[in-house]
Protein backbone atom coordinates (compact mmCIF):
# COMPACT_ATOMS: atom_id res chain seq x y z
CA UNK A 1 -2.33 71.40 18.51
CA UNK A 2 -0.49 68.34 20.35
CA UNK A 3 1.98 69.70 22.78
CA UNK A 4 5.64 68.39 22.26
CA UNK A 5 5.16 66.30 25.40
CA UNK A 6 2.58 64.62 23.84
CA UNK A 7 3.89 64.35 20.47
CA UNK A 8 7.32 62.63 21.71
CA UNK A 9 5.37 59.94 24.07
CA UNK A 10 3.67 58.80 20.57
CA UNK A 11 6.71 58.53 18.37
CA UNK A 12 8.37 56.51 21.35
CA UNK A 13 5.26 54.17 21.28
CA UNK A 14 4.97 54.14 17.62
CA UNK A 15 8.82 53.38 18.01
CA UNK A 16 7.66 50.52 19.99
CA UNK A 17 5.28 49.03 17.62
CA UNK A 18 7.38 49.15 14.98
CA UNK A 19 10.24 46.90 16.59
CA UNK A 20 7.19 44.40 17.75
CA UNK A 21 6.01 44.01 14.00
CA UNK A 22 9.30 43.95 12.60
CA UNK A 23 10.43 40.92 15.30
CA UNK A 24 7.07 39.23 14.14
CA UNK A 25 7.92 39.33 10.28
CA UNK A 26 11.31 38.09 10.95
CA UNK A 27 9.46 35.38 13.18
CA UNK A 28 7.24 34.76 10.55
CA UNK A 29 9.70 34.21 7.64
CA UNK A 30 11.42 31.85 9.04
CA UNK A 31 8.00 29.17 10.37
CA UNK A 32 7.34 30.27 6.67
CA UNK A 33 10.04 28.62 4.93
CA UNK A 34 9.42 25.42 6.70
CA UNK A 35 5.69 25.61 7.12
CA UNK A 36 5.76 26.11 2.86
CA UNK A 37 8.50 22.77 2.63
CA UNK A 38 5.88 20.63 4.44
CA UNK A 39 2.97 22.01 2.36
CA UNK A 40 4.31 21.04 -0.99
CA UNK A 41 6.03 17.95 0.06
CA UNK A 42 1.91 16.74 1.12
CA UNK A 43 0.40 17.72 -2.21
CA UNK A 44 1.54 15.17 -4.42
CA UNK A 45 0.59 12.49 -1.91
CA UNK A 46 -2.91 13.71 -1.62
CA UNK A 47 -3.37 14.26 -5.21
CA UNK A 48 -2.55 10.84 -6.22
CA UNK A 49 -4.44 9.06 -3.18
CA UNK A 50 -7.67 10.79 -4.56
CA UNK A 51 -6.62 9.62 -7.74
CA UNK A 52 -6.04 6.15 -6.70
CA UNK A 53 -9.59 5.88 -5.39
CA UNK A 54 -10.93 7.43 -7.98
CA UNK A 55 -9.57 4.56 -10.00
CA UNK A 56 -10.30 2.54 -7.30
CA UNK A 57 -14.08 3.25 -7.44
CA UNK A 58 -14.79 3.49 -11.20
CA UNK A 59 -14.44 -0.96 -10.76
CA UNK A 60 -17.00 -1.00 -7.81
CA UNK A 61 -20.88 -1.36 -8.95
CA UNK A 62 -22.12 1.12 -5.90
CA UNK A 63 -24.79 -0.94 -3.68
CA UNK A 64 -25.41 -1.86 -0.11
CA UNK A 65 -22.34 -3.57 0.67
CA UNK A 66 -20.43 -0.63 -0.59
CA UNK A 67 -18.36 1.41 1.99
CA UNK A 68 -20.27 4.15 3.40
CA UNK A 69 -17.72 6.88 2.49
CA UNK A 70 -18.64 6.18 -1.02
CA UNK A 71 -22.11 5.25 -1.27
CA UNK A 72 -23.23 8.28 1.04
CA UNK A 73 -26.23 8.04 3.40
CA UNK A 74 -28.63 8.22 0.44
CA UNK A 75 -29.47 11.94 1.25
CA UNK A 76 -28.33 15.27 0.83
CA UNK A 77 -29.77 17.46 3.23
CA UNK A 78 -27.62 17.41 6.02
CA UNK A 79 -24.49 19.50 5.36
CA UNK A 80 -21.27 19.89 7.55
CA UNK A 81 -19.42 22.95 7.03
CA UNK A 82 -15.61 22.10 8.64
CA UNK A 83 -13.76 25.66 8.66
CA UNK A 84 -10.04 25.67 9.39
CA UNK A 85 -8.84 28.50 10.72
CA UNK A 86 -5.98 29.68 12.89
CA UNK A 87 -5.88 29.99 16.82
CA UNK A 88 -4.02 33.32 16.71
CA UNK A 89 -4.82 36.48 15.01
CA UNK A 90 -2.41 39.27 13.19
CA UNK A 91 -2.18 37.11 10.10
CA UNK A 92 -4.06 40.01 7.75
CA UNK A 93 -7.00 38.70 5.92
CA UNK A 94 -6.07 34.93 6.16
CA UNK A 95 -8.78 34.45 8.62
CA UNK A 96 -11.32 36.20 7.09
CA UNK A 97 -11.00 34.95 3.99
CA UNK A 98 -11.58 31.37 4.41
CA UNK A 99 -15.24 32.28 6.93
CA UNK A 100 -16.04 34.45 4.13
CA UNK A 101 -16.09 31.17 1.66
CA UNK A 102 -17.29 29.12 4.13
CA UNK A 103 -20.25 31.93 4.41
CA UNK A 104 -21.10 31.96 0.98
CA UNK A 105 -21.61 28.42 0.89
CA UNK A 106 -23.32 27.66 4.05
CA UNK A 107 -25.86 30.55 2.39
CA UNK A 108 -26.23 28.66 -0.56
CA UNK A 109 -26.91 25.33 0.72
CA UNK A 110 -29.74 27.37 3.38
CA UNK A 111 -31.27 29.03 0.22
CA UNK A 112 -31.38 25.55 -1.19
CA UNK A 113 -33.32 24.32 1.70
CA UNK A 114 -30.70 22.06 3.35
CA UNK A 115 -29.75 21.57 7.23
CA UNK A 116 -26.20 23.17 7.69
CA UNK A 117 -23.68 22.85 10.77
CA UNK A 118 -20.34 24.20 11.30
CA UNK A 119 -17.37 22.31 12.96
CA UNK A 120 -14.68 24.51 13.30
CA UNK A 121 -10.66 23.52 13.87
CA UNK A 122 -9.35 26.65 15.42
CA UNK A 123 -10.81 29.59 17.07
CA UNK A 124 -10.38 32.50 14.76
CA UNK A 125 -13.75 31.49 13.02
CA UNK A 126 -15.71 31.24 15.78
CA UNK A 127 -17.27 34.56 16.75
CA UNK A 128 -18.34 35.56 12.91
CA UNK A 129 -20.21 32.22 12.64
CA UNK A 130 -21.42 32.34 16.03
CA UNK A 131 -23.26 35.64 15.00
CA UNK A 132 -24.34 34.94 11.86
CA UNK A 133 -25.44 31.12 12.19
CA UNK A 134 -26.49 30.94 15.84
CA UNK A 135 -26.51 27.90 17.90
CA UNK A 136 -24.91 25.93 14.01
CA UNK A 137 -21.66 25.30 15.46
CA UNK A 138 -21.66 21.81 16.76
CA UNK A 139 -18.08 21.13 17.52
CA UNK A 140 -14.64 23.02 17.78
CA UNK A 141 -11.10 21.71 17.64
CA UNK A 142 -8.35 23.35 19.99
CA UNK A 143 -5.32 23.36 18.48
CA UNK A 144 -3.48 26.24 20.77
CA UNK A 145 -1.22 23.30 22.29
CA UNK A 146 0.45 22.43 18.77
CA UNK A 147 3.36 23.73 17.35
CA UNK A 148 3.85 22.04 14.40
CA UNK A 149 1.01 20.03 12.52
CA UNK A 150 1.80 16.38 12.58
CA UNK A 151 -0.40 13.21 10.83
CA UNK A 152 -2.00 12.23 14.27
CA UNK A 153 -3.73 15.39 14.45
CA UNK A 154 -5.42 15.66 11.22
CA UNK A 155 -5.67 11.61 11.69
CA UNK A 156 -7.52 12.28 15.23
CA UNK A 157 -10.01 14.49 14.02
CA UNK A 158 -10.48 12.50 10.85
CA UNK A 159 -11.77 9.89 13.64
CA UNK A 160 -14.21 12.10 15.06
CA UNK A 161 -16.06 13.33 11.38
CA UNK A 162 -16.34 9.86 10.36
CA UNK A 163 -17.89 8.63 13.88
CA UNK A 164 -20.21 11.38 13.51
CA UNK A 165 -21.28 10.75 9.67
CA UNK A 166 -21.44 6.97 10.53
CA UNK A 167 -23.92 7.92 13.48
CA UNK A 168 -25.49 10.16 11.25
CA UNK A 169 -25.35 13.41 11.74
CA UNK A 170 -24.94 14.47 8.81
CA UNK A 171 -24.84 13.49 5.00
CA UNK A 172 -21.83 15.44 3.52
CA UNK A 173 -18.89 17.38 4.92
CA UNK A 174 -17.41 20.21 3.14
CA UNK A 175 -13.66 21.26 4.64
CA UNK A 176 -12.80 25.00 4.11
CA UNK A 177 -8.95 25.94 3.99
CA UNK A 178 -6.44 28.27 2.66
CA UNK A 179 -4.29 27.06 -0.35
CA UNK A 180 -0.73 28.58 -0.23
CA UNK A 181 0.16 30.11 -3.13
CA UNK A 182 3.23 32.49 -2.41
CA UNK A 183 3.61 34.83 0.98
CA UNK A 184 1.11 37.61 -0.85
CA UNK A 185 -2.04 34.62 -2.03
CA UNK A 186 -3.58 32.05 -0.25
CA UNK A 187 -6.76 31.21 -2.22
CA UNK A 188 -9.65 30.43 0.14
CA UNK A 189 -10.56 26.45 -1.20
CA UNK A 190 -14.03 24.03 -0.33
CA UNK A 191 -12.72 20.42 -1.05
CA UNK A 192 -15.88 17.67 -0.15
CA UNK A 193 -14.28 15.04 2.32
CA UNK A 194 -17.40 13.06 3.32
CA UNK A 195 -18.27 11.33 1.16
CA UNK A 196 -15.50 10.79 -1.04
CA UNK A 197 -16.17 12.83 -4.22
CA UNK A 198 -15.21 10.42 -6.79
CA UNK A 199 -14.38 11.30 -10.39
CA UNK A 200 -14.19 7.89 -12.61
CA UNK A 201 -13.04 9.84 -16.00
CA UNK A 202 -10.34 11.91 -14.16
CA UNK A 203 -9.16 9.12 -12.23
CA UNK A 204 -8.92 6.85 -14.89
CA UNK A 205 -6.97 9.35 -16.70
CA UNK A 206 -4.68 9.91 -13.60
CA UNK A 207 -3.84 6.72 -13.19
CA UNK A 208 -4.36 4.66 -16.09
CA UNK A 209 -6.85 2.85 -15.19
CA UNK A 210 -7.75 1.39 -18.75
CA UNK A 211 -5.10 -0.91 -18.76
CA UNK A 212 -5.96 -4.56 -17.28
CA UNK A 213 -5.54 -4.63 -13.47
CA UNK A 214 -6.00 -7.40 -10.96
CA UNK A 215 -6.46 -6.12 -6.91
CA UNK A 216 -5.62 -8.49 -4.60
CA UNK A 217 -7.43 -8.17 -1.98
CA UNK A 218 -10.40 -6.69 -4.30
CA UNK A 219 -11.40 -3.22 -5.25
CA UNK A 220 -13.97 -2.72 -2.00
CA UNK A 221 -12.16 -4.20 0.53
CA UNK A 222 -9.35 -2.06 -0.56
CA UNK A 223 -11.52 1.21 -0.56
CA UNK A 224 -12.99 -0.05 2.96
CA UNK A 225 -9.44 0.49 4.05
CA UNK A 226 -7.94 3.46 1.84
CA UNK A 227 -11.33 5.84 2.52
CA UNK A 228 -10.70 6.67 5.97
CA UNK A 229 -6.94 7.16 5.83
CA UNK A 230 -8.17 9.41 2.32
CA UNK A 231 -9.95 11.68 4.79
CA UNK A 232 -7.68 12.10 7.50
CA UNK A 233 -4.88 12.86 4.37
CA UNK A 234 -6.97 15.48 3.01
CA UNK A 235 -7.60 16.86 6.41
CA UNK A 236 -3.62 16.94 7.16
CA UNK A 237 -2.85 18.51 3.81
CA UNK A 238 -5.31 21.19 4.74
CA UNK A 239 -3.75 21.71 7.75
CA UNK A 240 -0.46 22.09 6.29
CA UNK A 241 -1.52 24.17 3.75
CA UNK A 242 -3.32 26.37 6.29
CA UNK A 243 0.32 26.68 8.41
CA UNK A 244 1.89 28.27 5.21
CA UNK A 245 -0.84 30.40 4.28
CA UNK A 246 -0.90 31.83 8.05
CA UNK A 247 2.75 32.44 7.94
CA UNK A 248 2.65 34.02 4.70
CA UNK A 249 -0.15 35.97 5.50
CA UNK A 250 1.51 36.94 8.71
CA UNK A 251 4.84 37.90 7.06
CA UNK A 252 3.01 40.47 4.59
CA UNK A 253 0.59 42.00 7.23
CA UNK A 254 3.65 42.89 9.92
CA UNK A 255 5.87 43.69 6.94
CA UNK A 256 2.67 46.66 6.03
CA UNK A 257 2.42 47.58 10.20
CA UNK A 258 6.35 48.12 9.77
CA UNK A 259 6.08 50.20 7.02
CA UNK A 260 3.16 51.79 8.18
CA UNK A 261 4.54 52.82 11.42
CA UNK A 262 7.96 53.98 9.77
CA UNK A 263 5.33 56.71 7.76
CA UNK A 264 3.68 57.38 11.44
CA UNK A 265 6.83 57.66 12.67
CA UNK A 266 8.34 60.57 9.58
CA UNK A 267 4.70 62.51 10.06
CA UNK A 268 5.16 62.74 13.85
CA UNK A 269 8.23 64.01 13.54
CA UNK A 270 7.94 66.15 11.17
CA UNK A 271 4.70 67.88 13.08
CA UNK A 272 7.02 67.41 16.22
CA UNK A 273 9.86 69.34 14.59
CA UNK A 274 6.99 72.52 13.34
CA UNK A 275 5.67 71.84 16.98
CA UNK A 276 9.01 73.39 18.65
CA UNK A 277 10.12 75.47 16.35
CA UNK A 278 6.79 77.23 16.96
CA UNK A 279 7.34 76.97 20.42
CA UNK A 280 10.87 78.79 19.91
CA UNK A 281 9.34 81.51 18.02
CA UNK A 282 6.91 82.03 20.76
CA UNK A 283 9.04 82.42 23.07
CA UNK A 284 11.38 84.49 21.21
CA UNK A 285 8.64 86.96 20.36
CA UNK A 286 7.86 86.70 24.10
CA UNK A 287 11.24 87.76 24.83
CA UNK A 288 11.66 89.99 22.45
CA UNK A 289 8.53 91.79 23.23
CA UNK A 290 9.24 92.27 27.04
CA UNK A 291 12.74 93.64 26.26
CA UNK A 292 11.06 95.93 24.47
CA UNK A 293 8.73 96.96 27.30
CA UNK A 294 11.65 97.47 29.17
């Protein structure tokens, strides 16, 4: 049995804890609120840029002269897996989540018989996939110096995935992220980025594209110039998503350790409070018993 010594050091700790976690929620909450403002305000932007191409690319007759980003390397065996993680930790299953589709589809495209890489924006990812897909991971961003996700980040790295797929290293990219849904679901999401997954009948639809419509300059030269600003959008919504869904995650996991440790806290006391009043009978039997002697 613990000795009341013992007992009291670990509901002082647990004590401890508990304010830590329930500092971090309160932390939490409040990037939360602004982290989810920014998320939502990017959505309808990205949505309708995709749509715009979309439009955009059910004119062009696909060819030579087409824009890389569209017409694709002409193969589809090199795959880039882009996994966007945090750079901190704490943040429940947030993390783990997104590897875990990222996983499942780097397994996929390997059973298929394709080449796959990883390039990973934040750290959190990095030991799982180090593990399981040794010597895959061929680039990782740091983002431990930013506070709050701005365009020339996702914009700067943008830069770097189409240098790379113009030098070819690879023939598509898939982008793993977290879609914020409330503080309790972020739903792990694959979005293709390189090349530019184009749907004619949806972005028709989206758009109206069956109405009469003249581009000045024309349809090409205008996707030469909306394609790479469409991937370093998509890469910035991603990130913003990914902000909320840490928060959120964050929130809910120290808002559990705070509840958690209140319950550690009632057990310990209650064994502390049996603890001495055993002691106290002890010694009153000891007491008892050597008056006796007497």
């Amino acid at each position: 049995m613990p000795s009341l010594k013992s007992l009291k050091v670990r509901i002082t700790s647990v004590k401890s804890t508990q304010k830590i976690t329930k500092a971090m929620k309160m932390v939490a909450a409040a990037k939360l609120r602004r982290a989810q403002a920014a998320a939502e305000a990017g959505r309808p932007y990205a949505e309708r840029l995709s749509a715009v191409m979309s439009s955009l690319a059910a004119k062009v007759t696909i060819g030579p002269e087409s824009p890389k980003l569209i017409a694709g390397t002409g193969s589809n065996q090199r795959h880039l897996v882009v996994v966007a993680t945090s750079e901190r930790g704490l943040a429940g299953a947030f993390n783990t989540n997104i590897v875990r589709a990222a996983r499942k589809k780097a397994d996929e495209l390997i059973a298929e018989g394709k080449d796959v890489k990883f390039y990973l924006i934040g750290k959190k990812g990095r030991a799982v996939i180090q593990r399981l897909f040794p010597g895959k991971i061929v680039h990782q961003v740091d983002q431990s110096h930013i506070k709050n996700v701005a365009f020339a980040d996702a914009h700067e790295v943008s830069e770097d995935l189409i240098k790379r797929y113009e030098a070819g290293d690879f023939d598509v990219a898939h982008l793993f992220f977290a879609k914020f849904q409330s503080a309790l679901v972020q739903i792990p999401t694959e979005l293709q980025i390189i090349p530019v997954p184009l749907a004619a009948n949806e972005g028709a639809a989206a758009t109206g594209a069956s109405a009469a419509v003249e581009y000045e300059p024309d349809e090409e030269a205008i996707l030469a110039e909306l394609l790479p600003r469409n991937v370093a959008v998509q890469l910035f919504r991603a990130m913003l998503e990914n902000a909320a869904s840490e928060q959120g995650s964050r929130m809910t996991a120290m808002d559990n350790a705070t509840r958690n440790a209140g319950d550690m806290i009632n057990r310990l006391t209650i064994q502390y409070n049996r603890t001495r009043q055993a002691a106290i009978t002890t010694e009153l039997v000891e007491i008892i018993a050597g008056a006796e002697a007497l």
